[in-house]
PDB file of N, CA and C in Angstrom:
ATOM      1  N   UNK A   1     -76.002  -3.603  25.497  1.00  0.00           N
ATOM      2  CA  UNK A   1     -75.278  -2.344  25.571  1.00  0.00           C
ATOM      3  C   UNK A   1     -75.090  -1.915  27.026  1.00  0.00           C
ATOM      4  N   UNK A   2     -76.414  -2.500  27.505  1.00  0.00           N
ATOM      5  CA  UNK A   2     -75.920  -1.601  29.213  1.00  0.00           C
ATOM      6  C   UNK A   2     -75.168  -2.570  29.750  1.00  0.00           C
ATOM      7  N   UNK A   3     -74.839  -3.969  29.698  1.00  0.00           N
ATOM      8  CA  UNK A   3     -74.293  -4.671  30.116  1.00  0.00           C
ATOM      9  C   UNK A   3     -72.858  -4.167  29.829  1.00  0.00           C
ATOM     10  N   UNK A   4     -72.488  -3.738  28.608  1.00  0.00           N
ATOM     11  CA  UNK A   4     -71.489  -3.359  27.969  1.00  0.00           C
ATOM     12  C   UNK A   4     -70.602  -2.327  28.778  1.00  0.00           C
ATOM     13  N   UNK A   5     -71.808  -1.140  28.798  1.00  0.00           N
ATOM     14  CA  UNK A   5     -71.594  -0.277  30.034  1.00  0.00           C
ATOM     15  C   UNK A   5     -70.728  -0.696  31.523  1.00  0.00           C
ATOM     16  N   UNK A   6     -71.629  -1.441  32.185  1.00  0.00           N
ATOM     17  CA  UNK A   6     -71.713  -2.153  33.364  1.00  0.00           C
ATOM     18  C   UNK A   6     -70.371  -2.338  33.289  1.00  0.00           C
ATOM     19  N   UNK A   7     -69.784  -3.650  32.954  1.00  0.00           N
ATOM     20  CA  UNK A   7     -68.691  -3.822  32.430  1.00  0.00           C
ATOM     21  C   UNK A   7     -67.285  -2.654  32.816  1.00  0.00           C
ATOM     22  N   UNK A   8     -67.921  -2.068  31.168  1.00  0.00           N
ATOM     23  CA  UNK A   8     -66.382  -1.097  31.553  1.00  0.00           C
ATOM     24  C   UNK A   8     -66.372  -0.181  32.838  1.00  0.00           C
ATOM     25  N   UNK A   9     -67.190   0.233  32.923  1.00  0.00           N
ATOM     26  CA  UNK A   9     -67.344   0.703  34.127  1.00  0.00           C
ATOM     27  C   UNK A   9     -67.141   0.346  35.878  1.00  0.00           C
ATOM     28  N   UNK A  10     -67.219  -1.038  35.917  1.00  0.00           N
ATOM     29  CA  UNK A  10     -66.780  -2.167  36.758  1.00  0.00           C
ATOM     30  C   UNK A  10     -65.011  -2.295  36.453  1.00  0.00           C
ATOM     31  N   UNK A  11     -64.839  -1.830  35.126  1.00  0.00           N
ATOM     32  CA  UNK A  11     -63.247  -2.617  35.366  1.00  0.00           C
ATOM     33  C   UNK A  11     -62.518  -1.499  35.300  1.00  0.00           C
ATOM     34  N   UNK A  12     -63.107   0.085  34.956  1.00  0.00           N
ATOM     35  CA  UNK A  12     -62.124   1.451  35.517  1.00  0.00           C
ATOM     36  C   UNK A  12     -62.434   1.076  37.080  1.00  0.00           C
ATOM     37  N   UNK A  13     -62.955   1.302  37.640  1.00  0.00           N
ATOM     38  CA  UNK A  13     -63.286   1.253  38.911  1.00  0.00           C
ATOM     39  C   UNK A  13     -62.087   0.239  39.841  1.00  0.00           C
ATOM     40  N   UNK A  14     -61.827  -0.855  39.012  1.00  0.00           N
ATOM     41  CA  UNK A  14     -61.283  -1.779  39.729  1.00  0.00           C
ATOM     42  C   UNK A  14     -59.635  -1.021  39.595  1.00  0.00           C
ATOM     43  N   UNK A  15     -59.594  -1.001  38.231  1.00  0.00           N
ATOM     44  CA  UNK A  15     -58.136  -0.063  38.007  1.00  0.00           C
ATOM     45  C   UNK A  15     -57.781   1.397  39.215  1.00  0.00           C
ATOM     46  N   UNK A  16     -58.875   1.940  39.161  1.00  0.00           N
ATOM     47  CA  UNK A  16     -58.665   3.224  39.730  1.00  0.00           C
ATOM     48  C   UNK A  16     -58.593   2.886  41.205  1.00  0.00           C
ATOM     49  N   UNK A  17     -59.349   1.985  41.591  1.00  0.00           N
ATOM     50  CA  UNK A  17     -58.840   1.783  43.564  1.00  0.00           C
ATOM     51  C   UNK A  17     -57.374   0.902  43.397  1.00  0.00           C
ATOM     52  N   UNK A  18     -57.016   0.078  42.477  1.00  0.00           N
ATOM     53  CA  UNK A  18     -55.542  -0.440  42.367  1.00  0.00           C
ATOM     54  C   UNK A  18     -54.779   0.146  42.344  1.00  0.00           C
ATOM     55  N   UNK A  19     -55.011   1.362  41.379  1.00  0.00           N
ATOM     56  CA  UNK A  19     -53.499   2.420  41.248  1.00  0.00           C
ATOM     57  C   UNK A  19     -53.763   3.639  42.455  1.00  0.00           C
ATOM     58  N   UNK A  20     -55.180   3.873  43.102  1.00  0.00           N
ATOM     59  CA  UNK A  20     -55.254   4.559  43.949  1.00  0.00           C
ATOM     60  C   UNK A  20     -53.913   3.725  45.412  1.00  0.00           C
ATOM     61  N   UNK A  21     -54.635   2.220  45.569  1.00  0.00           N
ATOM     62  CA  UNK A  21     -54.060   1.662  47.102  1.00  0.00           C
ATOM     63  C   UNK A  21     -51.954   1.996  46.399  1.00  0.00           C
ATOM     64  N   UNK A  22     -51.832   1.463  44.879  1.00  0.00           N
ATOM     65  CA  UNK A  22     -50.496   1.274  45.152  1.00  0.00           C
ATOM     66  C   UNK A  22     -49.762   2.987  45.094  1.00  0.00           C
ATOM     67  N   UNK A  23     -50.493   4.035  45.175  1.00  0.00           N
ATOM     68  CA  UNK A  23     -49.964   5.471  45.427  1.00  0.00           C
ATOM     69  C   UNK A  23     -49.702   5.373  46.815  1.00  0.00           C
ATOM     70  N   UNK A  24     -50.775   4.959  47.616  1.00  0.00           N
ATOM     71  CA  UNK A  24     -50.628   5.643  48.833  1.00  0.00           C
ATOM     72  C   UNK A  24     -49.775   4.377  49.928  1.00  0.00           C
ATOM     73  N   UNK A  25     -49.428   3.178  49.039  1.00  0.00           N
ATOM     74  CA  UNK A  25     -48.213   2.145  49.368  1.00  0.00           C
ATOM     75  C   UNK A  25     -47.366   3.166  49.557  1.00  0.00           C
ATOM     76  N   UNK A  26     -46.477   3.543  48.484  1.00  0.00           N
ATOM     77  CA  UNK A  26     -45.775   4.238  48.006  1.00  0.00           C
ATOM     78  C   UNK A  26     -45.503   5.585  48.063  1.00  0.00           C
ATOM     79  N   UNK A  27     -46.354   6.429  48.546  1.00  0.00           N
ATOM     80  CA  UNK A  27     -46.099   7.682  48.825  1.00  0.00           C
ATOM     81  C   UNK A  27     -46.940   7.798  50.558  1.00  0.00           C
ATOM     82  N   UNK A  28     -45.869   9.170  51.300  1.00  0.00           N
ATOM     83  CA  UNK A  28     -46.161   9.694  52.587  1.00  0.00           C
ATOM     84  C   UNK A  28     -47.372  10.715  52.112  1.00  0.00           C
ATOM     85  N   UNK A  29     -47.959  10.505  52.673  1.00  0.00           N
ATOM     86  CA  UNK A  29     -49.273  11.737  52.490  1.00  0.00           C
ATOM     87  C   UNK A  29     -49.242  12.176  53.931  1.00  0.00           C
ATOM     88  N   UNK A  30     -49.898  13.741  53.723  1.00  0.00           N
ATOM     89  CA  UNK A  30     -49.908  14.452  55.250  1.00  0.00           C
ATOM     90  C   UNK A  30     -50.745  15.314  55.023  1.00  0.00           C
ATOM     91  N   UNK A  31     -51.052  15.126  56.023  1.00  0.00           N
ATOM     92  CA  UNK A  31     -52.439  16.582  56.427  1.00  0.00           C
ATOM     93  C   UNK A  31     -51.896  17.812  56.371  1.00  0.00           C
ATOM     94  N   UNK A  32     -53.136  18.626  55.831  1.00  0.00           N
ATOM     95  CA  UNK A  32     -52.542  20.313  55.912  1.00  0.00           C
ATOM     96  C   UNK A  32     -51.669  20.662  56.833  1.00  0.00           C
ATOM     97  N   UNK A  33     -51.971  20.495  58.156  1.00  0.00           N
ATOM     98  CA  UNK A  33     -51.433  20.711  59.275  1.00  0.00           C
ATOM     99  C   UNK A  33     -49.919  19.913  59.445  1.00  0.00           C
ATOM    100  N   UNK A  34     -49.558  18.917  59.233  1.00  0.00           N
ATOM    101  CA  UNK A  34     -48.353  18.056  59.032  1.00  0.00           C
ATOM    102  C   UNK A  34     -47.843  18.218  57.727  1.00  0.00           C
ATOM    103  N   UNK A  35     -48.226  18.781  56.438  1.00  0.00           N
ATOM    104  CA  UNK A  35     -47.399  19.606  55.453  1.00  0.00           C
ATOM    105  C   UNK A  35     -46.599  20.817  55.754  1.00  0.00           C
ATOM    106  N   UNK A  36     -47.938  21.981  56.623  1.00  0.00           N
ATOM    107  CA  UNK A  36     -47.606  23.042  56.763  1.00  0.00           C
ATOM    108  C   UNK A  36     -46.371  23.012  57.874  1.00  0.00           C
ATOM    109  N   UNK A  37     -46.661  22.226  59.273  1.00  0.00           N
ATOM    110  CA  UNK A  37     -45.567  22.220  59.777  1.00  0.00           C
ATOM    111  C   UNK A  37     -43.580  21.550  59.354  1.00  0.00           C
ATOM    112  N   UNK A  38     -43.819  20.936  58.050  1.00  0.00           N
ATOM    113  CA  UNK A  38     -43.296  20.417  57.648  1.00  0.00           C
ATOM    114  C   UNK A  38     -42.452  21.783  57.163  1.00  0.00           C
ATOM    115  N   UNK A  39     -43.320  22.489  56.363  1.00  0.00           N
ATOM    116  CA  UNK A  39     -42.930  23.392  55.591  1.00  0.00           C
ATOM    117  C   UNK A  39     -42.463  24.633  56.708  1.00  0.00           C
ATOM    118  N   UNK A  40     -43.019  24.789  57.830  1.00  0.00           N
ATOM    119  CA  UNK A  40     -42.542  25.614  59.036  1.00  0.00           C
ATOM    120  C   UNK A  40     -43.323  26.831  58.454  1.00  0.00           C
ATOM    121  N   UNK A  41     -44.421  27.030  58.537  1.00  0.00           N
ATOM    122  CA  UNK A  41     -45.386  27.711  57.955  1.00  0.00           C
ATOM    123  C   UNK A  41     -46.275  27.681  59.539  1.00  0.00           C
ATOM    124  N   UNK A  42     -46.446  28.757  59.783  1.00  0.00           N
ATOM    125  CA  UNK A  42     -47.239  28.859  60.940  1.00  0.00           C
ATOM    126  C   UNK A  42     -48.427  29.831  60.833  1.00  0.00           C
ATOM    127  N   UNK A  43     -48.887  30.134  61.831  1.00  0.00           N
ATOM    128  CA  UNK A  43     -50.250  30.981  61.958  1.00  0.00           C
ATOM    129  C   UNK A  43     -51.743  29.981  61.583  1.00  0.00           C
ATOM    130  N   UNK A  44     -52.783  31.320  61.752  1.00  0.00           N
ATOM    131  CA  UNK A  44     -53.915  30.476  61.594  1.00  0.00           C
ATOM    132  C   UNK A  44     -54.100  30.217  59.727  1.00  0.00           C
ATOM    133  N   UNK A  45     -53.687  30.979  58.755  1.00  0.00           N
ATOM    134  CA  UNK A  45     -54.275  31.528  57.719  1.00  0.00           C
ATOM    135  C   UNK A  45     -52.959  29.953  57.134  1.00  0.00           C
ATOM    136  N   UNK A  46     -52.834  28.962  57.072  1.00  0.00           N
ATOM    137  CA  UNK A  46     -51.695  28.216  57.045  1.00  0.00           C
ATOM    138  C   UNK A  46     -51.904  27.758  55.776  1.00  0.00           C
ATOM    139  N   UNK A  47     -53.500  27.384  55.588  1.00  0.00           N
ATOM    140  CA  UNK A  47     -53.842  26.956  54.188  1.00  0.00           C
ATOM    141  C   UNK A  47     -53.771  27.661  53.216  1.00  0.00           C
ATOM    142  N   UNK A  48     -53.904  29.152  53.224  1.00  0.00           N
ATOM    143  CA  UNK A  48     -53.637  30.548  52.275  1.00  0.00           C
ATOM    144  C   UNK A  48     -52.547  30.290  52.145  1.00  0.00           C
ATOM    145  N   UNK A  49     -51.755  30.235  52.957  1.00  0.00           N
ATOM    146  CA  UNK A  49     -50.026  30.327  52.326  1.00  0.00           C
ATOM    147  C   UNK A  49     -49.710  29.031  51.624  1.00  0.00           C
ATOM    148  N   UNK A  50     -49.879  27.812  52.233  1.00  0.00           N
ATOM    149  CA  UNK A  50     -49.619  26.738  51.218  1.00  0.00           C
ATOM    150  C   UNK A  50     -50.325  27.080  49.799  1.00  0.00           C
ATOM    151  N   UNK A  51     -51.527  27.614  49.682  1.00  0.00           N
ATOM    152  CA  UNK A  51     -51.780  27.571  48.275  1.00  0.00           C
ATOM    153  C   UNK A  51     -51.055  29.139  47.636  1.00  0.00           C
ATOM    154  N   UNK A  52     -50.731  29.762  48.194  1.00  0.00           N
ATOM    155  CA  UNK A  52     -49.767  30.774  47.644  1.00  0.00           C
ATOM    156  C   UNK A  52     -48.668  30.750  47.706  1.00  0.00           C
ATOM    157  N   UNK A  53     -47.863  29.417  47.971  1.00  0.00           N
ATOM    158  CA  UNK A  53     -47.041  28.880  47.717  1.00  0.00           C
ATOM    159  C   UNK A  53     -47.002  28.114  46.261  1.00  0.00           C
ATOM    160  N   UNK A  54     -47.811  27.464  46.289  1.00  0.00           N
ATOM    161  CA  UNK A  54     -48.000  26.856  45.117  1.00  0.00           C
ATOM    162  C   UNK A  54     -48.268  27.429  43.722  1.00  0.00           C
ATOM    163  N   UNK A  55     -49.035  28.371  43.773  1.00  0.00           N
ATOM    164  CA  UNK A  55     -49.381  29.580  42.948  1.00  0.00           C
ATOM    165  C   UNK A  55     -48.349  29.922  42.595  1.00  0.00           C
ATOM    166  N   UNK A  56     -47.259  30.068  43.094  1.00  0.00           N
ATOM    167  CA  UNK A  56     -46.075  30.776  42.665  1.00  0.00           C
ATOM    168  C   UNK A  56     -44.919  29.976  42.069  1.00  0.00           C
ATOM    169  N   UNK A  57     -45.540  28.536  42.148  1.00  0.00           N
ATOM    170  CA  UNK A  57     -44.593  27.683  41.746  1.00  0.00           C
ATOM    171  C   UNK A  57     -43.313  27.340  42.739  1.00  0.00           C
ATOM    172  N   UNK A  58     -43.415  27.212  44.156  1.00  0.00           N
ATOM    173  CA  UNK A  58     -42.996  26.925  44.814  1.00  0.00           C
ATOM    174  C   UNK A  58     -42.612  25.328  44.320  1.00  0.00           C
ATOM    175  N   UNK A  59     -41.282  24.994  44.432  1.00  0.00           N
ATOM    176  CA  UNK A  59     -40.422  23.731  44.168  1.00  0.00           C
ATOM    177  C   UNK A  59     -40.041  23.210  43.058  1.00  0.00           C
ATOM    178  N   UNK A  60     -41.092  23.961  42.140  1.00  0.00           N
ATOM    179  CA  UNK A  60     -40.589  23.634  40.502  1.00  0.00           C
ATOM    180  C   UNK A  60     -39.406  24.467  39.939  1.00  0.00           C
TER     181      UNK A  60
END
């Protein structure tokens, strides 16, 4: 049974760093700071507004 365990547990793992590497193939990721400027969002409080952006359903 624990082998059993072992197992599945060994082969999500393998799945989840595969579909993790082919996301970040495939998609631009950016730091708070290179979102926010993206977004032209300034000041210090930059992370409050991105998530109150989002909150509000910003882009949907």
């Amino acid at each position: 049974m624990n082998d059993e365990l072992e197992s599945t547990r060994s082969v999500l793992e393998r799945r989840f760093l595969e579909q993790k590497a082919e996301f970040i193939k495939n998609h631009t990721l950016l730091s708070l700071s290179e979102f926010a400027d993206k977004l032209r969002i300034k000041g210090k409080k930059r992370s409050r507004s991105i998530y109150r952006l989002r909150k509000e359903g910003f882009g949907s």
